[in-house]
PDB file of N, CA and C in Angstrom:
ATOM      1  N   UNK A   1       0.839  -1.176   0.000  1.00  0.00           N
ATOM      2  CA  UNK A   1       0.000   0.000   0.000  1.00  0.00           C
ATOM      3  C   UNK A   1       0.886   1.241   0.000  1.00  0.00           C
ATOM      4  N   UNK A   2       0.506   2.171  -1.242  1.00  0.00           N
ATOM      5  CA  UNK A   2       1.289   3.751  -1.025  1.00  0.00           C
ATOM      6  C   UNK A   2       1.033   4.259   0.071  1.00  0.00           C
ATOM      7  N   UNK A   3       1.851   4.917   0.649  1.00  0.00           N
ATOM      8  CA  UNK A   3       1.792   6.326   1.335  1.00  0.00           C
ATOM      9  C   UNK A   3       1.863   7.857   1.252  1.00  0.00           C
ATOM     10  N   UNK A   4       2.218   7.541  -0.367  1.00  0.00           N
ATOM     11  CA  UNK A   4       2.135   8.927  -1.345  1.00  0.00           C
ATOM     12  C   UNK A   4       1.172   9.263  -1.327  1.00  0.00           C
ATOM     13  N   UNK A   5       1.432  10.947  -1.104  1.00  0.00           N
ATOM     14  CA  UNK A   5       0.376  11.657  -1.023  1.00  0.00           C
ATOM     15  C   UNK A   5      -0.666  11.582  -2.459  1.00  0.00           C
ATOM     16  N   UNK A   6      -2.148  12.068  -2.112  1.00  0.00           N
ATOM     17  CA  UNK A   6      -2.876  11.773  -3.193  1.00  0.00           C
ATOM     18  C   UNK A   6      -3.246  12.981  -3.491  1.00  0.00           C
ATOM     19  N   UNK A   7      -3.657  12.863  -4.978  1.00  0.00           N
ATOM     20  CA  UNK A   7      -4.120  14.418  -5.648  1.00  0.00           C
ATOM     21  C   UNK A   7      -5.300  14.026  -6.524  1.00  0.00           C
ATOM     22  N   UNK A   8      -6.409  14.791  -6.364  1.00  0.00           N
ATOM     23  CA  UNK A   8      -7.944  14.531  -6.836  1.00  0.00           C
ATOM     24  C   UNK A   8      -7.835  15.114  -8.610  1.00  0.00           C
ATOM     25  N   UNK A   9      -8.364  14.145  -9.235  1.00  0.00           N
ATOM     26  CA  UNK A   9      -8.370  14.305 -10.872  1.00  0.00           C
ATOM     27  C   UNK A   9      -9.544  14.285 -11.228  1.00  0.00           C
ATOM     28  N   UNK A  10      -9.610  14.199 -12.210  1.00  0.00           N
ATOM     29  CA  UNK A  10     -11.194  13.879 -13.180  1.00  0.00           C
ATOM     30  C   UNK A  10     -10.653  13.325 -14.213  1.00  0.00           C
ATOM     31  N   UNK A  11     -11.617  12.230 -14.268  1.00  0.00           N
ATOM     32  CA  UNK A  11     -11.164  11.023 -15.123  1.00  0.00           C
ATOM     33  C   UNK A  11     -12.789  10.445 -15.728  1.00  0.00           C
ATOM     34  N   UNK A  12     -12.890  10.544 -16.846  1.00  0.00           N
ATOM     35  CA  UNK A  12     -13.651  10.086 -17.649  1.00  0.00           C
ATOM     36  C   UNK A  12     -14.069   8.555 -18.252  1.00  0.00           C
ATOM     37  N   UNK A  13     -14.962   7.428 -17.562  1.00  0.00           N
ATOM     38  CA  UNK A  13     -15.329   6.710 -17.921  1.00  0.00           C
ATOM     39  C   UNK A  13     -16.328   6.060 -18.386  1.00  0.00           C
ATOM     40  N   UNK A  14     -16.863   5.593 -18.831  1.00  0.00           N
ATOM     41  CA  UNK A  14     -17.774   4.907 -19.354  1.00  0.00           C
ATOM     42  C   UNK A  14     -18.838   4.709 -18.285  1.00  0.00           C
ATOM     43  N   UNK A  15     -20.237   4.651 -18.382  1.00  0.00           N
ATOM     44  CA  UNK A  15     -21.373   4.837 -17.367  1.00  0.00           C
ATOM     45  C   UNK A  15     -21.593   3.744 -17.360  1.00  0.00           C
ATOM     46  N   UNK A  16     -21.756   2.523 -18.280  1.00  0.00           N
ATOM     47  CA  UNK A  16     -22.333   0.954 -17.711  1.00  0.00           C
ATOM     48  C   UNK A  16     -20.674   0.310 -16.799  1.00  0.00           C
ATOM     49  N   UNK A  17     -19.790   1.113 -17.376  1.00  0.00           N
ATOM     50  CA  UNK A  17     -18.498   0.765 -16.479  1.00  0.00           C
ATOM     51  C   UNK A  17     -18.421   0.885 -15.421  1.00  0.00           C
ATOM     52  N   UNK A  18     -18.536   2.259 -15.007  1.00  0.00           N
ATOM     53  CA  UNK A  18     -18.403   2.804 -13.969  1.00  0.00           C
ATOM     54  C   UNK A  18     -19.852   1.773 -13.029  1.00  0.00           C
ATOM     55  N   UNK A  19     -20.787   1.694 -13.424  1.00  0.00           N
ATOM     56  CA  UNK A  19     -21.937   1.032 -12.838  1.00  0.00           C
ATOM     57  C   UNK A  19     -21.467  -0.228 -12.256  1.00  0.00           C
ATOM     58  N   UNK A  20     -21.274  -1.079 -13.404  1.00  0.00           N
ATOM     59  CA  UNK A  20     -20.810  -2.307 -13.052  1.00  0.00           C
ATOM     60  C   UNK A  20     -19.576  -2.647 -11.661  1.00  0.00           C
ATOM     61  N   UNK A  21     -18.736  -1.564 -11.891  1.00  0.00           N
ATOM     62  CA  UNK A  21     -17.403  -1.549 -11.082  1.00  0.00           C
ATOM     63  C   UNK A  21     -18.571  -0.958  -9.380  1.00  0.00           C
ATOM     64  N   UNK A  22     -19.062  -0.299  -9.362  1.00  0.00           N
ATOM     65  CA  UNK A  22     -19.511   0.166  -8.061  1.00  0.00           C
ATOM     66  C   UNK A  22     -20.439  -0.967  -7.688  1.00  0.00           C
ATOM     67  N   UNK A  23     -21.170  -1.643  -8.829  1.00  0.00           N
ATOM     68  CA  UNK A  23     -22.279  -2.462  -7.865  1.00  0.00           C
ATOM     69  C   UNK A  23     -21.291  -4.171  -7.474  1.00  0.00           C
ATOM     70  N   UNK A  24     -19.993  -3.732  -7.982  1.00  0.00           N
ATOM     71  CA  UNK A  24     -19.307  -4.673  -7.409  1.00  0.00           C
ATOM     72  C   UNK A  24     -18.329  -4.320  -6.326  1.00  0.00           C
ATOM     73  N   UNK A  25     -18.745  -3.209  -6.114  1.00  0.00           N
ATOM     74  CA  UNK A  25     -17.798  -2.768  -4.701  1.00  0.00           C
ATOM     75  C   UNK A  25     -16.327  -2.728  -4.945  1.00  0.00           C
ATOM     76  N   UNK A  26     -15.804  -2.498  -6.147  1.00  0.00           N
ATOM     77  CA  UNK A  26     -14.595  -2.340  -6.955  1.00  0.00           C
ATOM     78  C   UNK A  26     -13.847  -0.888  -6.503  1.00  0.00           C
ATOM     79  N   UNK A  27     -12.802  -0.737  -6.093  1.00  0.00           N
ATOM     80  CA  UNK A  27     -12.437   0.487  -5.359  1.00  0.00           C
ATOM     81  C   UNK A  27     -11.551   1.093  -6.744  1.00  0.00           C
ATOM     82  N   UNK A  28     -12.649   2.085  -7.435  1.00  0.00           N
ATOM     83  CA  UNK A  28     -12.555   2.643  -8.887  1.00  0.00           C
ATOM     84  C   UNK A  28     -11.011   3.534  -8.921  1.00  0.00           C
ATOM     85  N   UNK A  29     -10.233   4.018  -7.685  1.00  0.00           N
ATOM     86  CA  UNK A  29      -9.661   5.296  -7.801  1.00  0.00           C
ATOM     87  C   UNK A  29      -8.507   4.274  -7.548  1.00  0.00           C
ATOM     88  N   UNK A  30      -8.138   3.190  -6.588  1.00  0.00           N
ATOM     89  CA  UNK A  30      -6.882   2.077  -6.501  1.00  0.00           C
ATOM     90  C   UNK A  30      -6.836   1.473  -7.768  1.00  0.00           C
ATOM     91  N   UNK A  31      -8.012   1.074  -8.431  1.00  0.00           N
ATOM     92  CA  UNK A  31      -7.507   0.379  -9.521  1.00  0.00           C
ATOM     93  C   UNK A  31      -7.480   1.620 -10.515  1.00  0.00           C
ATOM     94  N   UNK A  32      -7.505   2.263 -11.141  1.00  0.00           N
ATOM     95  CA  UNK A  32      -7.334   3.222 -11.742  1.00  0.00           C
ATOM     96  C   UNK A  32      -5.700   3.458 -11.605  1.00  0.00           C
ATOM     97  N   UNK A  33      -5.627   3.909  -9.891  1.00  0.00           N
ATOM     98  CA  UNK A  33      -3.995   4.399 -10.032  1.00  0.00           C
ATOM     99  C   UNK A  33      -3.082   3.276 -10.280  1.00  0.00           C
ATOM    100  N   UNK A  34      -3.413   1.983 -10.117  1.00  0.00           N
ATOM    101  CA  UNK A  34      -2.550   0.907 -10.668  1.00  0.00           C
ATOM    102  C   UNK A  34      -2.409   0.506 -11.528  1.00  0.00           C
ATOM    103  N   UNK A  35      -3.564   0.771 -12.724  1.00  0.00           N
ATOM    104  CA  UNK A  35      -3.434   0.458 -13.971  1.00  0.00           C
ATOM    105  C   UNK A  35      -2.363   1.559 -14.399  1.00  0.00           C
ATOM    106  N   UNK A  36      -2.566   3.252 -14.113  1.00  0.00           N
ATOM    107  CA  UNK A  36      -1.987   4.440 -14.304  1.00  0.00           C
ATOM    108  C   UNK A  36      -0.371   3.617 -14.356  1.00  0.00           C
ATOM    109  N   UNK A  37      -0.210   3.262 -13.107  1.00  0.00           N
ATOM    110  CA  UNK A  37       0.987   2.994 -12.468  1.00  0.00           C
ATOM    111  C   UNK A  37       1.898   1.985 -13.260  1.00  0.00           C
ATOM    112  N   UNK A  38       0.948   0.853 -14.161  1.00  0.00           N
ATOM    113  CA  UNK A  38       1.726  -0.043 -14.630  1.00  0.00           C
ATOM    114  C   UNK A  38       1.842   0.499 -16.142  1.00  0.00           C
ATOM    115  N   UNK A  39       1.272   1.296 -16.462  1.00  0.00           N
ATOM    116  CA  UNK A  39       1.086   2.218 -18.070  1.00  0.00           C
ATOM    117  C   UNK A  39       2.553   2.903 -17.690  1.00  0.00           C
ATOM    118  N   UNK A  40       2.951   3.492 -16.944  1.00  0.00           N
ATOM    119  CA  UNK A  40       3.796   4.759 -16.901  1.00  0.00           C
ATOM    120  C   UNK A  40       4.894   3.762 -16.408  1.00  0.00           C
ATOM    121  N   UNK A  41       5.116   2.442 -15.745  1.00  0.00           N
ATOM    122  CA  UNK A  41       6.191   1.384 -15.811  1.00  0.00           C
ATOM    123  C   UNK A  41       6.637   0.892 -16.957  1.00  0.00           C
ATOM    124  N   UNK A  42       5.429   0.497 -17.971  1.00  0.00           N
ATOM    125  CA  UNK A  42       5.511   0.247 -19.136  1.00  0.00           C
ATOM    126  C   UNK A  42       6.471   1.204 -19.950  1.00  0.00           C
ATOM    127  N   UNK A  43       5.708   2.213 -20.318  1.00  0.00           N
ATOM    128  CA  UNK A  43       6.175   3.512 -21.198  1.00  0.00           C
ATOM    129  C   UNK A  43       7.938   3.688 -20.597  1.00  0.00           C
ATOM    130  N   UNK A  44       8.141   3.784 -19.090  1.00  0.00           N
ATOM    131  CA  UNK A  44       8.988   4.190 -19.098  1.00  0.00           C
ATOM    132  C   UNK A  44      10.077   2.686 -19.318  1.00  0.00           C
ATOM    133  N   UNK A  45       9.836   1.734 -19.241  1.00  0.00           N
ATOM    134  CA  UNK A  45      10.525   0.109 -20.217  1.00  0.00           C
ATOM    135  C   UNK A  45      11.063   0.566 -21.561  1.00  0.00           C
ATOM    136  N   UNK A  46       9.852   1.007 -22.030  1.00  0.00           N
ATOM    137  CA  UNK A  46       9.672   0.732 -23.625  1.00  0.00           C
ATOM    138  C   UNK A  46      10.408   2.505 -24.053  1.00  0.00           C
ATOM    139  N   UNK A  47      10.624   3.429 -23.081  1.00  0.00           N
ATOM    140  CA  UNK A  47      11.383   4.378 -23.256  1.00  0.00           C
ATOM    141  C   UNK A  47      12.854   3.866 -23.340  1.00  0.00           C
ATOM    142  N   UNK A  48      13.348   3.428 -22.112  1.00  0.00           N
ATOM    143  CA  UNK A  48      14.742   3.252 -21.783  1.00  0.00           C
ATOM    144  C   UNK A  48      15.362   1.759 -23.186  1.00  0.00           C
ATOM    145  N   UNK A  49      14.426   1.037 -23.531  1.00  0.00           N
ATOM    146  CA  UNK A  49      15.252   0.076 -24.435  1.00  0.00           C
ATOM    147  C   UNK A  49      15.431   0.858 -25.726  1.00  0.00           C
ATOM    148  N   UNK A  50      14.595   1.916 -26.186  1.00  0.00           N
ATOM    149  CA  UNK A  50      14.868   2.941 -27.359  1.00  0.00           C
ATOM    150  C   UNK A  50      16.098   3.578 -26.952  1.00  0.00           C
ATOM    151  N   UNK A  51      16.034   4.212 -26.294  1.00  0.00           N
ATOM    152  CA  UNK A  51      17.498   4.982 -25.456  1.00  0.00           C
ATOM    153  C   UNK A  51      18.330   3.976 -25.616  1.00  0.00           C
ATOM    154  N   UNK A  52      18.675   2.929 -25.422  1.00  0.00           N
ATOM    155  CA  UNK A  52      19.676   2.036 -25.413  1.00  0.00           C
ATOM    156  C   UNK A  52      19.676   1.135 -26.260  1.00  0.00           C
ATOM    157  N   UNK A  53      18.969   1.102 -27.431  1.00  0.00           N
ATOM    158  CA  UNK A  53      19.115   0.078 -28.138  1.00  0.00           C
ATOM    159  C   UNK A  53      20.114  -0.056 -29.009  1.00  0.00           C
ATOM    160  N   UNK A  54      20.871   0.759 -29.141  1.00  0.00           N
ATOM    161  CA  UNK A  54      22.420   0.924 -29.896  1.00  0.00           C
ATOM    162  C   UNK A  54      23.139  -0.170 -29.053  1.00  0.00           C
ATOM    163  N   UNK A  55      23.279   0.320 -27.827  1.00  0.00           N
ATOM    164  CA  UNK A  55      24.190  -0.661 -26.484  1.00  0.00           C
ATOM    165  C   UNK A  55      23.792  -1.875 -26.664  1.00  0.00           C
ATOM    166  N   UNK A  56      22.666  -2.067 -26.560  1.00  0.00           N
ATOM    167  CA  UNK A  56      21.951  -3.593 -26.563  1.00  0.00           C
ATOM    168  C   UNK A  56      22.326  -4.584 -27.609  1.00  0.00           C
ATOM    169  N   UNK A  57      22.288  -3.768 -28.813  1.00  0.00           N
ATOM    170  CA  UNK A  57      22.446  -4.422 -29.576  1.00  0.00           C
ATOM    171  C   UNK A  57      24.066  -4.398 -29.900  1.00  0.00           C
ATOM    172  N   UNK A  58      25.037  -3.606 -29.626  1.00  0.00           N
ATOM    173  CA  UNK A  58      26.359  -4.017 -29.906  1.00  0.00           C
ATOM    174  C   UNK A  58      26.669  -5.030 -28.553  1.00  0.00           C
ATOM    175  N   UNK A  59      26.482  -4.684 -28.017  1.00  0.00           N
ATOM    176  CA  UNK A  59      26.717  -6.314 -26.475  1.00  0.00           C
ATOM    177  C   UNK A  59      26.386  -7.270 -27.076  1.00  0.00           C
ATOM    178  N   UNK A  60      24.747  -7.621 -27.952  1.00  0.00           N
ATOM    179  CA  UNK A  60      24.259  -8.785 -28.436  1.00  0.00           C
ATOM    180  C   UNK A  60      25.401  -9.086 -29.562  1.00  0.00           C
ATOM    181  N   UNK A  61      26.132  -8.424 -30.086  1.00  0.00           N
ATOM    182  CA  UNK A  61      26.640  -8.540 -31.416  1.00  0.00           C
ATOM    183  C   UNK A  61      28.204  -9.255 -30.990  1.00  0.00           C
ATOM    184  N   UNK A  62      28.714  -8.236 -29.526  1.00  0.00           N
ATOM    185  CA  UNK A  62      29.668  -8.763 -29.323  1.00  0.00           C
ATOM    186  C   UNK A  62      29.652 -10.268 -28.598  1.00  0.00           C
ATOM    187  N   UNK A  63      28.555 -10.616 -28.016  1.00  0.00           N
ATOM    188  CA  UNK A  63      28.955 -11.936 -27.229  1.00  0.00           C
ATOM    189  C   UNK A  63      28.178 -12.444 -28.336  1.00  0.00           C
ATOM    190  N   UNK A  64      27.330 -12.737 -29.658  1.00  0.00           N
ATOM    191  CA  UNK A  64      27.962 -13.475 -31.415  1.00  0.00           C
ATOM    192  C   UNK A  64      29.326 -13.783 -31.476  1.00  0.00           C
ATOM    193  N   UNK A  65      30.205 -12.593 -31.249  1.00  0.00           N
ATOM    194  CA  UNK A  65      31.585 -13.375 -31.866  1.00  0.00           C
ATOM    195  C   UNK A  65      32.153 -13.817 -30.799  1.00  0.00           C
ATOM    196  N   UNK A  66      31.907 -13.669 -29.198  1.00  0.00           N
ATOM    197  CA  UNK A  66      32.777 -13.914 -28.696  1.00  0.00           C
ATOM    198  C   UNK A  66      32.303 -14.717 -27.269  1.00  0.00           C
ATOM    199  N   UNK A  67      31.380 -15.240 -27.264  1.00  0.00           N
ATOM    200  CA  UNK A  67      30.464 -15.594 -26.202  1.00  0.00           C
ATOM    201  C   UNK A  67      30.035 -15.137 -24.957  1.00  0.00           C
ATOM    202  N   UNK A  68      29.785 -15.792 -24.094  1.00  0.00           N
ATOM    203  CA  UNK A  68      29.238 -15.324 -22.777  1.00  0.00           C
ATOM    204  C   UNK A  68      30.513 -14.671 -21.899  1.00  0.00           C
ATOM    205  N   UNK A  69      30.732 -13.742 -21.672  1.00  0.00           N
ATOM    206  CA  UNK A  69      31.742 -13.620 -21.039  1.00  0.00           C
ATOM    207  C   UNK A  69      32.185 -15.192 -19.490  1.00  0.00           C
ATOM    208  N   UNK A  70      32.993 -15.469 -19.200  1.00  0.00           N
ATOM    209  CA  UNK A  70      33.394 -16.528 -18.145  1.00  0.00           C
ATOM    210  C   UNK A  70      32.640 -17.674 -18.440  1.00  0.00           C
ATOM    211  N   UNK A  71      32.194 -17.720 -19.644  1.00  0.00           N
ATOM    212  CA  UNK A  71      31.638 -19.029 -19.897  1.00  0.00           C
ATOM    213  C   UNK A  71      32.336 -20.638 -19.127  1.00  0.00           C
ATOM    214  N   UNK A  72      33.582 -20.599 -19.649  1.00  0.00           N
ATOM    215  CA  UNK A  72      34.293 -21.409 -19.426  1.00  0.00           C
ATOM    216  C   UNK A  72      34.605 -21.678 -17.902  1.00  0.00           C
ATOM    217  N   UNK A  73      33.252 -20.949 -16.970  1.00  0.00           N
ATOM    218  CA  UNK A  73      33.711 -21.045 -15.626  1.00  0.00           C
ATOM    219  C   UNK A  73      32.267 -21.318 -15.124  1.00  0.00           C
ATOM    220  N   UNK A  74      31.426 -21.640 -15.887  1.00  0.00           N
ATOM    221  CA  UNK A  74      30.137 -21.935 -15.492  1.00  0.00           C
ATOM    222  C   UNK A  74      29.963 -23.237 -15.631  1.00  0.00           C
ATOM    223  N   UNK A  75      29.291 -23.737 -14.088  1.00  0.00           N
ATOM    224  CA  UNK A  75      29.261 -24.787 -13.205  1.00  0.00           C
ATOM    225  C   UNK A  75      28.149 -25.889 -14.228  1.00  0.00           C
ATOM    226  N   UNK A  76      26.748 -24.888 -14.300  1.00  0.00           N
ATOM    227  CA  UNK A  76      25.606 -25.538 -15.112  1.00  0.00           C
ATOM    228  C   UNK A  76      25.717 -25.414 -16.410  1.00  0.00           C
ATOM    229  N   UNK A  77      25.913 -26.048 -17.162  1.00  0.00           N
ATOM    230  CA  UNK A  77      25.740 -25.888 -18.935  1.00  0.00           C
ATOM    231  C   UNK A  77      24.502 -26.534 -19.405  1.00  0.00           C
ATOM    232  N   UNK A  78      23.653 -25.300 -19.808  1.00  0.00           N
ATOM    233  CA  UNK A  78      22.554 -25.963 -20.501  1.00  0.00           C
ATOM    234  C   UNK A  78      22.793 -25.786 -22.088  1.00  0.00           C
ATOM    235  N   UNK A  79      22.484 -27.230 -22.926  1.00  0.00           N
ATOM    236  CA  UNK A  79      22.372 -27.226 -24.235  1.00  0.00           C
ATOM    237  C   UNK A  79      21.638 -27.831 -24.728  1.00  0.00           C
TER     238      UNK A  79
END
């Protein structure tokens, strides 16, 4: 559970939605900020691998030619 402070919005949904969610005793403003919460986790994922996808992909390129780094010191080998 947050302890962050909260700030009152207006948020626009759908009326058989909104219905359905209250006559199920659905706590509209927690799930709201968690969906919010996993959108803006997302975005900021799918930000940072754009930002880095140069890096990503020369690491992927270098362990192609040259393998796992300490391979040769790993206990489990799966093949």
């Amino acid at each position: 559970m947050s302890t962050a402070p909260k700030l009152r919005t207006n948020v626009t949904l759908t009326a058989d939605t909104l219905a359905a969610a209250r006559a199920l005793g659905l706590n509209v403003s927690a799930i709201s900020d968690a969906a919010l919460a996993e959108a803006v986790r997302q975005a900021r994922a799918r930000d940072w691998a754009e930002a880095n996808a140069a890096a990503l992909a020369e690491r992927r390129a270098w362990i192609e030619a040259h393998g796992l780094p300490l391979s040769d010191l790993q206990v489990l080998k799966v093949d």
